[in-house]
N, C-alpha and C. Protein backbone atom coordinates (compact mmCIF):
# COMPACT_ATOMS: atom_id res chain seq x y z
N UNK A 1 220.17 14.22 321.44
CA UNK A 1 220.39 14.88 320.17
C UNK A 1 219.65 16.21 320.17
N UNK A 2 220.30 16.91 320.15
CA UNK A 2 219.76 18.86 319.65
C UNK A 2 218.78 18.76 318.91
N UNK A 3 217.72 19.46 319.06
CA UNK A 3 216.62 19.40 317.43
C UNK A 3 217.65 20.33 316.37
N UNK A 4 217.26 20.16 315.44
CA UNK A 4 217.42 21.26 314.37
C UNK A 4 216.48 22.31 314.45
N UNK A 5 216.69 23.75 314.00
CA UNK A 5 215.79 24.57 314.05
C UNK A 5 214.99 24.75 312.69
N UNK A 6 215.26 24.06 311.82
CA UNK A 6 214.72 24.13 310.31
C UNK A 6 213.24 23.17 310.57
N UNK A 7 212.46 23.94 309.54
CA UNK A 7 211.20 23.61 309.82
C UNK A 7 211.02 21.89 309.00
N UNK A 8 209.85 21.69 308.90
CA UNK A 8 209.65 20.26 307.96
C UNK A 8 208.38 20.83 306.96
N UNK A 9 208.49 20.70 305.76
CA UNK A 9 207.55 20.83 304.76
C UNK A 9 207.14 22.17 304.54
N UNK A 10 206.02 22.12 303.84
CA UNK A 10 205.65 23.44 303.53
C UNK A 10 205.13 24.09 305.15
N UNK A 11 206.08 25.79 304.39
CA UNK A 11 206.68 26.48 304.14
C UNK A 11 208.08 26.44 303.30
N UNK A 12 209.31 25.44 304.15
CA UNK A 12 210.26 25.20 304.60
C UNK A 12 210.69 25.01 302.97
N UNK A 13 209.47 24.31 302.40
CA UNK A 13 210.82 23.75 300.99
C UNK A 13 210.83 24.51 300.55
N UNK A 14 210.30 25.95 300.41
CA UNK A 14 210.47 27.52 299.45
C UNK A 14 211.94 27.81 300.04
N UNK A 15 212.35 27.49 301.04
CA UNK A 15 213.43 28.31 301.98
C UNK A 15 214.53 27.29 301.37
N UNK A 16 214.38 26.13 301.74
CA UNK A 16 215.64 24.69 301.39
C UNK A 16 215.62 24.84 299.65
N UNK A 17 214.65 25.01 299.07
CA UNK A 17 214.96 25.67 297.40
C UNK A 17 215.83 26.77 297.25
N UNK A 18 215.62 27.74 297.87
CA UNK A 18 216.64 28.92 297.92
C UNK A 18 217.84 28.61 298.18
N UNK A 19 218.00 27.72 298.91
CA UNK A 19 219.20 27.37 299.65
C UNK A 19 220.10 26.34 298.73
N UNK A 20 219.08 25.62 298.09
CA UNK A 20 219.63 24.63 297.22
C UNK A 20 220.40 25.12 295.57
N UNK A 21 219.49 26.19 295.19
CA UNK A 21 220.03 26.95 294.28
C UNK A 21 221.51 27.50 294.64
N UNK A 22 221.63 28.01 295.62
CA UNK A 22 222.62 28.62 296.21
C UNK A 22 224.05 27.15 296.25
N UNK A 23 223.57 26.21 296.73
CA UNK A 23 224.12 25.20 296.53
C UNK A 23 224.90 24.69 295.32
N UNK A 24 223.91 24.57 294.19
CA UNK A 24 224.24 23.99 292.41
C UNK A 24 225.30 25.24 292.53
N UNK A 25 224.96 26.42 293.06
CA UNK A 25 226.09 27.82 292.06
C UNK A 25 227.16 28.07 292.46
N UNK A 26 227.29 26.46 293.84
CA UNK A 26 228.78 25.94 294.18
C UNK A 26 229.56 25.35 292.86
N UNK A 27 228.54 25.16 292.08
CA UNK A 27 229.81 23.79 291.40
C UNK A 27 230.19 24.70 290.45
N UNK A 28 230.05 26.10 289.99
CA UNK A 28 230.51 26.95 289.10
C UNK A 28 231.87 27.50 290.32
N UNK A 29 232.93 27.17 290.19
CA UNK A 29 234.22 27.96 290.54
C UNK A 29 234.36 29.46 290.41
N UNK A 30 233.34 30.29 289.34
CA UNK A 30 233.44 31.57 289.11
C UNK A 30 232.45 31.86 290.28
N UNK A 31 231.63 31.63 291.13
CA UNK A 31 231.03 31.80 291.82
C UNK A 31 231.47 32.21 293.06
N UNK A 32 232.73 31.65 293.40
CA UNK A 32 233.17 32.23 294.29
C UNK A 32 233.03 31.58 295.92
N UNK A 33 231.80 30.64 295.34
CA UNK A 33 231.24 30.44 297.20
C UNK A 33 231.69 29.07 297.80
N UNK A 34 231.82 29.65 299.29
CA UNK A 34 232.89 28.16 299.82
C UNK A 34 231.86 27.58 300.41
N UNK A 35 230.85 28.21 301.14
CA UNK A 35 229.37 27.45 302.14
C UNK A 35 228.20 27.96 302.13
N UNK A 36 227.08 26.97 302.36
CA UNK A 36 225.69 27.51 302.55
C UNK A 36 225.89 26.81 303.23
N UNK A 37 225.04 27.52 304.33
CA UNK A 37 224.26 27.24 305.93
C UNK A 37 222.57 27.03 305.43
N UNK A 38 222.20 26.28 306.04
CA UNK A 38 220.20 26.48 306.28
C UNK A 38 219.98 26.75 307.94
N UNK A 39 219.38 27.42 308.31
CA UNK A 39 219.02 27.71 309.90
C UNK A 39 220.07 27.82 310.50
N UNK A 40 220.71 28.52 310.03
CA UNK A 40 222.18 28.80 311.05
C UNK A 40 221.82 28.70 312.65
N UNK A 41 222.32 28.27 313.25
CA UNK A 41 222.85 29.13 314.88
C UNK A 41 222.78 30.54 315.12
N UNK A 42 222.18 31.02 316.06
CA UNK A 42 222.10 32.37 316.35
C UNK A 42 221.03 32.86 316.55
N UNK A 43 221.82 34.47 315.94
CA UNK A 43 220.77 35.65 315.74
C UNK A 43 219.65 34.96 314.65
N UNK A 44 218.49 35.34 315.48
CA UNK A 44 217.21 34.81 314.51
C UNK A 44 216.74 36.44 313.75
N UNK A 45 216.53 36.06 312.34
CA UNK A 45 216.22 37.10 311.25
C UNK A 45 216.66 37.04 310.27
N UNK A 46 218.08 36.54 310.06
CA UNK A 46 219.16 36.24 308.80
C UNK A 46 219.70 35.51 308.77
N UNK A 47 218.98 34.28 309.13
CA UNK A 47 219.49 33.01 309.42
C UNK A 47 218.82 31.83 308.26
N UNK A 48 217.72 32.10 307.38
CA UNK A 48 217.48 31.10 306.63
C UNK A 48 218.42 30.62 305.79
N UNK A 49 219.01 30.96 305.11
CA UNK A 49 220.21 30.96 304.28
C UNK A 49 221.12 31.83 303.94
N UNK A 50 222.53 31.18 304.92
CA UNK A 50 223.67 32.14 305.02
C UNK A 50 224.66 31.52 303.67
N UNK A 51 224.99 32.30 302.64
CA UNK A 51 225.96 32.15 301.80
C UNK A 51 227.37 32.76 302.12
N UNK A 52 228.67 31.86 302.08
CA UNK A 52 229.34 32.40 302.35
C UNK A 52 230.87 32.47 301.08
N UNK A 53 231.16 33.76 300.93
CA UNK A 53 232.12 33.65 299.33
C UNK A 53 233.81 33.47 299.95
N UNK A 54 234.77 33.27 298.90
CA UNK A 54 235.87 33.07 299.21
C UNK A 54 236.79 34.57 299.77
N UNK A 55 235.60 35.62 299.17
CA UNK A 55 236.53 37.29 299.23
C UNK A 55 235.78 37.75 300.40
N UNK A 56 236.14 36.98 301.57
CA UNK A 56 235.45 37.70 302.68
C UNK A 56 233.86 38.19 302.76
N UNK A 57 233.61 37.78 302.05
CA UNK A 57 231.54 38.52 302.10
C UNK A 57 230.60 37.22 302.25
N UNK A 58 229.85 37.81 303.08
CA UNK A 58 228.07 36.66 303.15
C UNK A 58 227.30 37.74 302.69
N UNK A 59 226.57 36.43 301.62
CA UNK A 59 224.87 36.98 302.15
C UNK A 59 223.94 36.14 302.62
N UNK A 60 223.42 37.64 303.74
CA UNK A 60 222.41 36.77 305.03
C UNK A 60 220.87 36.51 303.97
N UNK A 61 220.20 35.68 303.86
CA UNK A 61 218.99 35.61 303.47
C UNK A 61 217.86 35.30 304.41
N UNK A 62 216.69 35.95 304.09
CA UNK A 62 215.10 35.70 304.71
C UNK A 62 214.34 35.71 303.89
N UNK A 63 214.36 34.92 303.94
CA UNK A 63 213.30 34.12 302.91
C UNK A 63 211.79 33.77 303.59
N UNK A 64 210.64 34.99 302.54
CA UNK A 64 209.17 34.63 302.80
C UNK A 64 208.39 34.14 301.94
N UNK A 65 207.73 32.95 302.12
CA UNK A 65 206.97 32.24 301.33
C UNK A 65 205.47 32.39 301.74
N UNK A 66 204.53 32.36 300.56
CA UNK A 66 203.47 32.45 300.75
C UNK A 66 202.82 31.29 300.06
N UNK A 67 202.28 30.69 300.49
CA UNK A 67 201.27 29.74 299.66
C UNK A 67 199.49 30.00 299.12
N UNK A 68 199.70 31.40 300.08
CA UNK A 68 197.96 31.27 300.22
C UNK A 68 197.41 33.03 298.61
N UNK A 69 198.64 33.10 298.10
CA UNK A 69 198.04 34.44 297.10
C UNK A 69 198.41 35.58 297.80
N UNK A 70 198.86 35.22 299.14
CA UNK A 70 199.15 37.00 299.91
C UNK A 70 200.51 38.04 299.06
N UNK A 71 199.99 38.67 298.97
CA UNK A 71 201.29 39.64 298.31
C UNK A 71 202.30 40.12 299.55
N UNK A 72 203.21 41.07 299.03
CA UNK A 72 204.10 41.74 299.71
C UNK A 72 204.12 43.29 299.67
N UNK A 73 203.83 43.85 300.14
CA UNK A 73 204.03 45.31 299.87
C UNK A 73 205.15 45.80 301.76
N UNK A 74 204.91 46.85 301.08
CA UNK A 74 206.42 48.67 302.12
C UNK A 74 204.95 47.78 303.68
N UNK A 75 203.46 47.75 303.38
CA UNK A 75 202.80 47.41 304.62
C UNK A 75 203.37 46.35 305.45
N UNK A 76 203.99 45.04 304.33
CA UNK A 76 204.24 44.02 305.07
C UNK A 76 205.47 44.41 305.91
N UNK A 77 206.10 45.48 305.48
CA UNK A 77 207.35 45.39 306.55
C UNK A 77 207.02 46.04 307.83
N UNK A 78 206.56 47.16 307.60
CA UNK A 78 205.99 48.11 308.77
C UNK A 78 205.22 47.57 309.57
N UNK A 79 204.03 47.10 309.49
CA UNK A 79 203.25 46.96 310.23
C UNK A 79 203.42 45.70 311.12
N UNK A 80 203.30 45.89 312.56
CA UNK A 80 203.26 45.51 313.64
C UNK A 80 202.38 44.33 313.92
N UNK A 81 203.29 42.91 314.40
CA UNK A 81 202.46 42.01 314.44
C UNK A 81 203.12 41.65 316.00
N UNK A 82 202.29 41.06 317.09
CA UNK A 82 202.93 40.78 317.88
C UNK A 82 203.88 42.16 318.53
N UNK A 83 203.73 43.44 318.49
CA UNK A 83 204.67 44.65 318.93
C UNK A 83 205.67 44.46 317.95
N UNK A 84 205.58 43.85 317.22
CA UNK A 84 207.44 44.06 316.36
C UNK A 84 206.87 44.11 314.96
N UNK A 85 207.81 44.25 314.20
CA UNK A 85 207.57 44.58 312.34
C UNK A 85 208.48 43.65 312.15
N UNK A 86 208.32 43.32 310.49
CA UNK A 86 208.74 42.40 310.08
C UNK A 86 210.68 43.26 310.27
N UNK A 87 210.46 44.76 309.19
CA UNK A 87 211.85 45.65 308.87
C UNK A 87 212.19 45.94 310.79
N UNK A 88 211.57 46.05 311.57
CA UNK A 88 212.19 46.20 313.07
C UNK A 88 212.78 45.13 313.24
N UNK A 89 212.23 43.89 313.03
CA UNK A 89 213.13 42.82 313.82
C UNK A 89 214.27 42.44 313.09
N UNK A 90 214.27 42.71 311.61
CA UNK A 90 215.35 42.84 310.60
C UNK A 90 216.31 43.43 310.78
N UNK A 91 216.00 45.06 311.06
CA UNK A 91 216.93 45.65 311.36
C UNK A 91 217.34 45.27 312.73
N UNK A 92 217.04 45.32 313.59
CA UNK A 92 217.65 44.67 314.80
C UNK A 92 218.45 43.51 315.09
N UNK A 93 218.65 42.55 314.16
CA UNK A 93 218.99 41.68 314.10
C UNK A 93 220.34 42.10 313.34
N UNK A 94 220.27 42.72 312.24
CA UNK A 94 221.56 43.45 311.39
C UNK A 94 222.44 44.24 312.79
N UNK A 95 221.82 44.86 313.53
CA UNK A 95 222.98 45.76 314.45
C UNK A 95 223.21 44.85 315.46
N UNK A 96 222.54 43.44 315.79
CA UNK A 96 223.05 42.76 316.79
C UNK A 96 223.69 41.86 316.11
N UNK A 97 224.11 41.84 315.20
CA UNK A 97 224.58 40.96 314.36
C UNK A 97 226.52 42.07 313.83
N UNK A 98 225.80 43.17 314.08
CA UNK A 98 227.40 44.28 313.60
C UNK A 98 227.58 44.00 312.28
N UNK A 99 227.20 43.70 311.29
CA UNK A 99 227.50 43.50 309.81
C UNK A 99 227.66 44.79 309.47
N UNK A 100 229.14 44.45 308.04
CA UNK A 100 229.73 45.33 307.80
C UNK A 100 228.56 45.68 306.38
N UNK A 101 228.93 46.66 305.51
CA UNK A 101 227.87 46.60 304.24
C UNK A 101 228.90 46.50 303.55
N UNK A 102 230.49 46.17 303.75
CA UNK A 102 231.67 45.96 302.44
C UNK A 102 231.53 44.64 302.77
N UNK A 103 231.53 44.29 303.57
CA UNK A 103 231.65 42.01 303.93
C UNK A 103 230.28 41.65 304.15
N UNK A 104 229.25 42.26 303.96
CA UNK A 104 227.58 41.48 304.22
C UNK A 104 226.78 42.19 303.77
N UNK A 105 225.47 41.44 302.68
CA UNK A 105 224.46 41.81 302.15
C UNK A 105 223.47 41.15 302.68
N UNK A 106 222.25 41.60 303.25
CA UNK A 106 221.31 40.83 303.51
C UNK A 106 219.84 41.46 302.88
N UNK A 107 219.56 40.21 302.64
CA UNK A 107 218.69 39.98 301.19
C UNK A 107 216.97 39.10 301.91
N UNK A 108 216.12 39.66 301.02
CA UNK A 108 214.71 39.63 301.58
C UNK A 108 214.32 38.57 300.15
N UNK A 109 213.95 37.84 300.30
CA UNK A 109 213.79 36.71 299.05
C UNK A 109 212.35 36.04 299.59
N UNK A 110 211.84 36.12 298.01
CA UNK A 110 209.91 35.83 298.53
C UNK A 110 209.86 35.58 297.24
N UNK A 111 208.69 34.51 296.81
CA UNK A 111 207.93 34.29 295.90
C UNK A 111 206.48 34.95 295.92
N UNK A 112 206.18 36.17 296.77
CA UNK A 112 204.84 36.74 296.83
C UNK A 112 204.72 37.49 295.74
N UNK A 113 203.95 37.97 295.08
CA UNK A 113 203.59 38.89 294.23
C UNK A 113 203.83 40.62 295.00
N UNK A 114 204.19 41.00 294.17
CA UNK A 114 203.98 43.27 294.78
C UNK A 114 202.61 43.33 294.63
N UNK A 115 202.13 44.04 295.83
CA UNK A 115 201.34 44.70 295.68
C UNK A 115 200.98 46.03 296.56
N UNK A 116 199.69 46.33 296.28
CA UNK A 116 199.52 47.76 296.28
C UNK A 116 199.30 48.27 297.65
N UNK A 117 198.77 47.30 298.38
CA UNK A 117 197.90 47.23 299.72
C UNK A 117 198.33 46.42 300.69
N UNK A 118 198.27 46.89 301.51
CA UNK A 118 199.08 45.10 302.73
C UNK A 118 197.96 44.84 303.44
N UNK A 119 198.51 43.34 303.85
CA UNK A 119 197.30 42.19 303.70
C UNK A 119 197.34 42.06 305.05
């Protein structure tokens, strides 16, 4: 049996909440949406939760959870952890991925607070 790539527990249930919401706003028909994915297959970056609508469009989601008070600021994307940024490996993942911006939105979803300074 394959593992799954979805994590177990915290973190994970901030991400499977997102996903689940996305889920309930199946049972509204005005909604439009035929599938949610959790940990898709693939390109890793826009893979936590893929929504997919009936008029040709997804949105890719990445979803960051914090448990510990850390905020989010323009630092958290830029700055270099491991040689890569959070917005480098994002964007890289969008052009290896070829998404159109009329058929795909991809969306940065966090429960961190803004702030002023990166952590």
């Amino acid at each position: 049996m394959k593992p799954l790539s979805a994590g177990k527990g915290p973190p994970y249930w901030y991400e499977w909440t997102v996903g689940l919401l996305k889920v309930v706003d199946m049972l509204y028909p005005e909604s439009d949406i035929t599938s949610v994915s959790f940990q898709e297959a693939g390109i890793k970056g826009w893979d936590d939760v893929i929504v997919r609508y009936a008029a040709d469009r997804t949105d890719y989601i990445q979803v960051k959870h914090t448990r510990d008070g850390r905020n989010i600021t323009f630092g958290t994307f830029v700055s270099q952890e491991d040689g890569d940024s959070l917005l480098g490996t994002l964007y890289a993942a969008w052009r290896e991925m070829k998404l159109s911006p009329g058929q795909a939105k991809c969306i940065v979803f966090t429960n961190r607070e803004a702030g002023e300074r990166g952590h």
